[in-house]
C-alpha atoms as a PDB file:
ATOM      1  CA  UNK A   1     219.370 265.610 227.752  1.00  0.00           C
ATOM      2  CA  UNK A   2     218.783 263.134 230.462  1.00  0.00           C
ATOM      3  CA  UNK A   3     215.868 260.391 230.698  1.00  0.00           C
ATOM      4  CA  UNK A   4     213.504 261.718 233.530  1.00  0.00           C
ATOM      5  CA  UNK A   5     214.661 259.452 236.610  1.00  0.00           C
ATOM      6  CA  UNK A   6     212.754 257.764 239.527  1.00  0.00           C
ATOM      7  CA  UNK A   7     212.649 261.075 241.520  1.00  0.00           C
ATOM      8  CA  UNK A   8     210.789 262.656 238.162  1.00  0.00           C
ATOM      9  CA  UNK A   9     207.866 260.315 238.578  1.00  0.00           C
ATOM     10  CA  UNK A  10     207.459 260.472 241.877  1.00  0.00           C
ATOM     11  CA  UNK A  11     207.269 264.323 242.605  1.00  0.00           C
ATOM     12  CA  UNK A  12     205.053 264.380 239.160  1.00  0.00           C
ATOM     13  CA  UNK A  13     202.722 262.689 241.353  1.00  0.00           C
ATOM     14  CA  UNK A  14     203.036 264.958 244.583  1.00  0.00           C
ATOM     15  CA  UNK A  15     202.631 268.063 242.209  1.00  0.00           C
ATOM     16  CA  UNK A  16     199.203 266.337 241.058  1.00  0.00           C
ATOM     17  CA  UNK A  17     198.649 265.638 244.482  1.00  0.00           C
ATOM     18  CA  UNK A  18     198.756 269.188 245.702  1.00  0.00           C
ATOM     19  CA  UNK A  19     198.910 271.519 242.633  1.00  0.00           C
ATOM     20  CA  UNK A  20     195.574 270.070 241.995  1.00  0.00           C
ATOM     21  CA  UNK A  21     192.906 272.855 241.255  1.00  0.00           C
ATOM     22  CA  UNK A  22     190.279 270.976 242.721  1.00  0.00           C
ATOM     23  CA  UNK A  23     189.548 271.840 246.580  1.00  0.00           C
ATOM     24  CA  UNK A  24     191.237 268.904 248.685  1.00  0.00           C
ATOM     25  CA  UNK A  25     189.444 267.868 252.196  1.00  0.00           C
ATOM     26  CA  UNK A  26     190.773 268.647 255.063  1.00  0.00           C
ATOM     27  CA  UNK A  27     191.528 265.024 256.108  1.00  0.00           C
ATOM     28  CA  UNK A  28     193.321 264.435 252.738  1.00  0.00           C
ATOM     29  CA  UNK A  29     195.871 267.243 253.282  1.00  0.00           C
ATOM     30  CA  UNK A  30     196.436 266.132 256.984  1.00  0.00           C
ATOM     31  CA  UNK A  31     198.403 263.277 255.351  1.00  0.00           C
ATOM     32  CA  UNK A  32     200.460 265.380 253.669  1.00  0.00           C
ATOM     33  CA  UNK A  33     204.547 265.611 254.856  1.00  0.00           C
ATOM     34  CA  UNK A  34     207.146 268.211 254.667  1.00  0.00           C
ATOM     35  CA  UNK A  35     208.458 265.567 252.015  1.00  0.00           C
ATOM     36  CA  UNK A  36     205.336 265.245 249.989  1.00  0.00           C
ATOM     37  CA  UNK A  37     205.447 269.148 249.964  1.00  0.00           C
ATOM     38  CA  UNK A  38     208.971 269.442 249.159  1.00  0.00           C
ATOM     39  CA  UNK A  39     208.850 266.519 246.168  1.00  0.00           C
ATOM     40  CA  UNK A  40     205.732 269.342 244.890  1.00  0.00           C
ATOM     41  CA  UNK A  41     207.426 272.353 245.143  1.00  0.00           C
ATOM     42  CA  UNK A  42     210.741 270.921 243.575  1.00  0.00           C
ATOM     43  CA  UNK A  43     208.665 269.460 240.496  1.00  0.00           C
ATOM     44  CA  UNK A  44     206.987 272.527 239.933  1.00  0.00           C
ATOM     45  CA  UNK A  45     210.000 274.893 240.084  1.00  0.00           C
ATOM     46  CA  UNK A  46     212.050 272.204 237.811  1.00  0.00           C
ATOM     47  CA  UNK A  47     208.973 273.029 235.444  1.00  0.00           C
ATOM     48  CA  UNK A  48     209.577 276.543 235.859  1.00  0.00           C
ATOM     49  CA  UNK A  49     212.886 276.427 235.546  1.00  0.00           C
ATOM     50  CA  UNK A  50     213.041 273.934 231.972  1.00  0.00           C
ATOM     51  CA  UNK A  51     210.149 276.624 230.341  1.00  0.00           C
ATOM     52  CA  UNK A  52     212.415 279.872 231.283  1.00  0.00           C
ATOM     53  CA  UNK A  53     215.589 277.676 229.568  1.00  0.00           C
ATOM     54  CA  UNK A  54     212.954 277.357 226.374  1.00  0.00           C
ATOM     55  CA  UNK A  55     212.774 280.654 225.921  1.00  0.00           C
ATOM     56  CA  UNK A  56     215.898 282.072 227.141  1.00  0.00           C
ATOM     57  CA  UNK A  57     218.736 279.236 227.168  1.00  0.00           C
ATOM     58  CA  UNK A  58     220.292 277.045 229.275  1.00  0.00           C
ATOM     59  CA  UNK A  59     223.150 278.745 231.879  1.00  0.00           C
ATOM     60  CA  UNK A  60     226.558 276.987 230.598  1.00  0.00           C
ATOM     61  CA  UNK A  61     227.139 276.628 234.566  1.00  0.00           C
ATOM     62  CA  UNK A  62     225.481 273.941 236.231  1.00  0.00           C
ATOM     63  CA  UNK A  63     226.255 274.915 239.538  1.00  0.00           C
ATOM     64  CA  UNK A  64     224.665 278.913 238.956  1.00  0.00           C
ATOM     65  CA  UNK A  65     221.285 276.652 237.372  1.00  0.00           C
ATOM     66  CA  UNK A  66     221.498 274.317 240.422  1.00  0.00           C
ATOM     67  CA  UNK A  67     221.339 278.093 242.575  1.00  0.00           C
ATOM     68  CA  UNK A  68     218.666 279.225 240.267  1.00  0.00           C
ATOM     69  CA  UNK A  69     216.539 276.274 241.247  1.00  0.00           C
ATOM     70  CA  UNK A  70     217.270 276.139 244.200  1.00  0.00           C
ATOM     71  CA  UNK A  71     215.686 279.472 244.772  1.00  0.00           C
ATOM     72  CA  UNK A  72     212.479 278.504 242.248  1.00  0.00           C
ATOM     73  CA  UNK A  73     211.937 275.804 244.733  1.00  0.00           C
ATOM     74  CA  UNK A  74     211.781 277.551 247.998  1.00  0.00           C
ATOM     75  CA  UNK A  75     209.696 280.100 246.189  1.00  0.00           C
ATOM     76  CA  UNK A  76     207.588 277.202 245.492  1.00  0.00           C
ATOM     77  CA  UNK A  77     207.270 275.530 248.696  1.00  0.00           C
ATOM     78  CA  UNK A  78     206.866 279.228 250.466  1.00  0.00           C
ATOM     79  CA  UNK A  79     203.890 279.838 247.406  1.00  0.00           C
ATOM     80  CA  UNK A  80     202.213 276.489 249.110  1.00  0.00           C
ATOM     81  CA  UNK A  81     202.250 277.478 252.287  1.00  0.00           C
ATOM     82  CA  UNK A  82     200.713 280.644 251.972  1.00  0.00           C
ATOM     83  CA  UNK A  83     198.118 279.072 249.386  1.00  0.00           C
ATOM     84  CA  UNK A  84     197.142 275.912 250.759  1.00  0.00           C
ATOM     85  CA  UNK A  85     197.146 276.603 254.781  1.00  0.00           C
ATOM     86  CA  UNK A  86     199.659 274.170 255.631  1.00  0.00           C
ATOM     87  CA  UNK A  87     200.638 275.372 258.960  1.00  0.00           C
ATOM     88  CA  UNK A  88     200.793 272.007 260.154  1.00  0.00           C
ATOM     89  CA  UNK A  89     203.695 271.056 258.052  1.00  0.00           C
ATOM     90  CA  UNK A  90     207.300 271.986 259.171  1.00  0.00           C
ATOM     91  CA  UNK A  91     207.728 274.951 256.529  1.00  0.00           C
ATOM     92  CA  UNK A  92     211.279 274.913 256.865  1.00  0.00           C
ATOM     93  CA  UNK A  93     211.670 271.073 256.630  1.00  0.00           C
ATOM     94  CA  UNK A  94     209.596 271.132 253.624  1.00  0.00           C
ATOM     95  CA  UNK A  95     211.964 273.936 251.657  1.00  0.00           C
ATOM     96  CA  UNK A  96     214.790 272.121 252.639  1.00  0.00           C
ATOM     97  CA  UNK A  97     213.356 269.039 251.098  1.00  0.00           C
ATOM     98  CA  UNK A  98     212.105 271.385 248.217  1.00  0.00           C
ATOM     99  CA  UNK A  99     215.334 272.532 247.145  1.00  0.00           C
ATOM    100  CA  UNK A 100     217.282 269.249 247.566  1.00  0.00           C
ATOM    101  CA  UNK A 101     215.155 267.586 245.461  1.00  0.00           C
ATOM    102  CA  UNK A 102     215.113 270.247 242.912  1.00  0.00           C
ATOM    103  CA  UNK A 103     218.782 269.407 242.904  1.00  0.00           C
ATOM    104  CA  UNK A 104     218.689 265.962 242.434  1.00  0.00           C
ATOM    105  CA  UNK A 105     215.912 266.197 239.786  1.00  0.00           C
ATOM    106  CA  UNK A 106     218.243 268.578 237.464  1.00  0.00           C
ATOM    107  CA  UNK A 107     220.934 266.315 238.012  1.00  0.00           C
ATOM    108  CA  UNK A 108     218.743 263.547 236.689  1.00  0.00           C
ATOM    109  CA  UNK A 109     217.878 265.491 233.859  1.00  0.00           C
ATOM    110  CA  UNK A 110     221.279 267.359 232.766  1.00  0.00           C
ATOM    111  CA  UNK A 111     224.233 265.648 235.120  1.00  0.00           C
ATOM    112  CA  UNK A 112     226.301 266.270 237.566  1.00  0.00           C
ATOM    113  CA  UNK A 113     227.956 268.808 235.397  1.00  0.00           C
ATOM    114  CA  UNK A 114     231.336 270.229 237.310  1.00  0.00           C
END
């Protein structure tokens, strides 16, 4: 496996950000983006995704994991919405973002693959 890359770090700190159990003011979250949202969402369904491959094993076809992320990651950013009253944020923008990054993060982590 793959180093964790610069995209890694990054949404590590937008899952912090808004994953955070601690109630978050109202003027904090109205600096949040679609992208900030996305980079969340994609982090935590990458985390999802690694602890189901734990117990279950990795699919031998990256682009059916790349799929099954994908879909982790719009689950994600659609479980944020409904959670955390974001109606301000583009919702569509922000699962977009989710699930591209969720891409790029598993290609980070395992390759390209074919």
């Amino acid at each position: 496996m793959a180093e964790h890359g610069e995209h890694h770090k990054k949404h590590s700190q937008h899952h912090q950000e808004v994953y955070n159990p601690n109630p978050v003011s109202a003027e904090h979250k109205s600096n949040w983006t679609h992208e900030l949202v996305g980079g969340a969402a994609a982090f935590e369904a990458m985390k999802l995704y690694e602890d189901k491959m734990k117990r279950d094993g990795k699919p031998d076809n990256h682009a059916l994991a790349k799929e099954i992320l994908a879909g982790i990651a719009g689950a994600a950013a659609d479980g944020l919405f409904e959670t955390k009253g974001l109606d301000f944020i583009d919702k569509q923008k922000a699962k977009h973002h989710a699930k591209e990054q969720a891409e790029i993060l598993y290609e980070e982590r395992y390759g390209k693959g074919v």
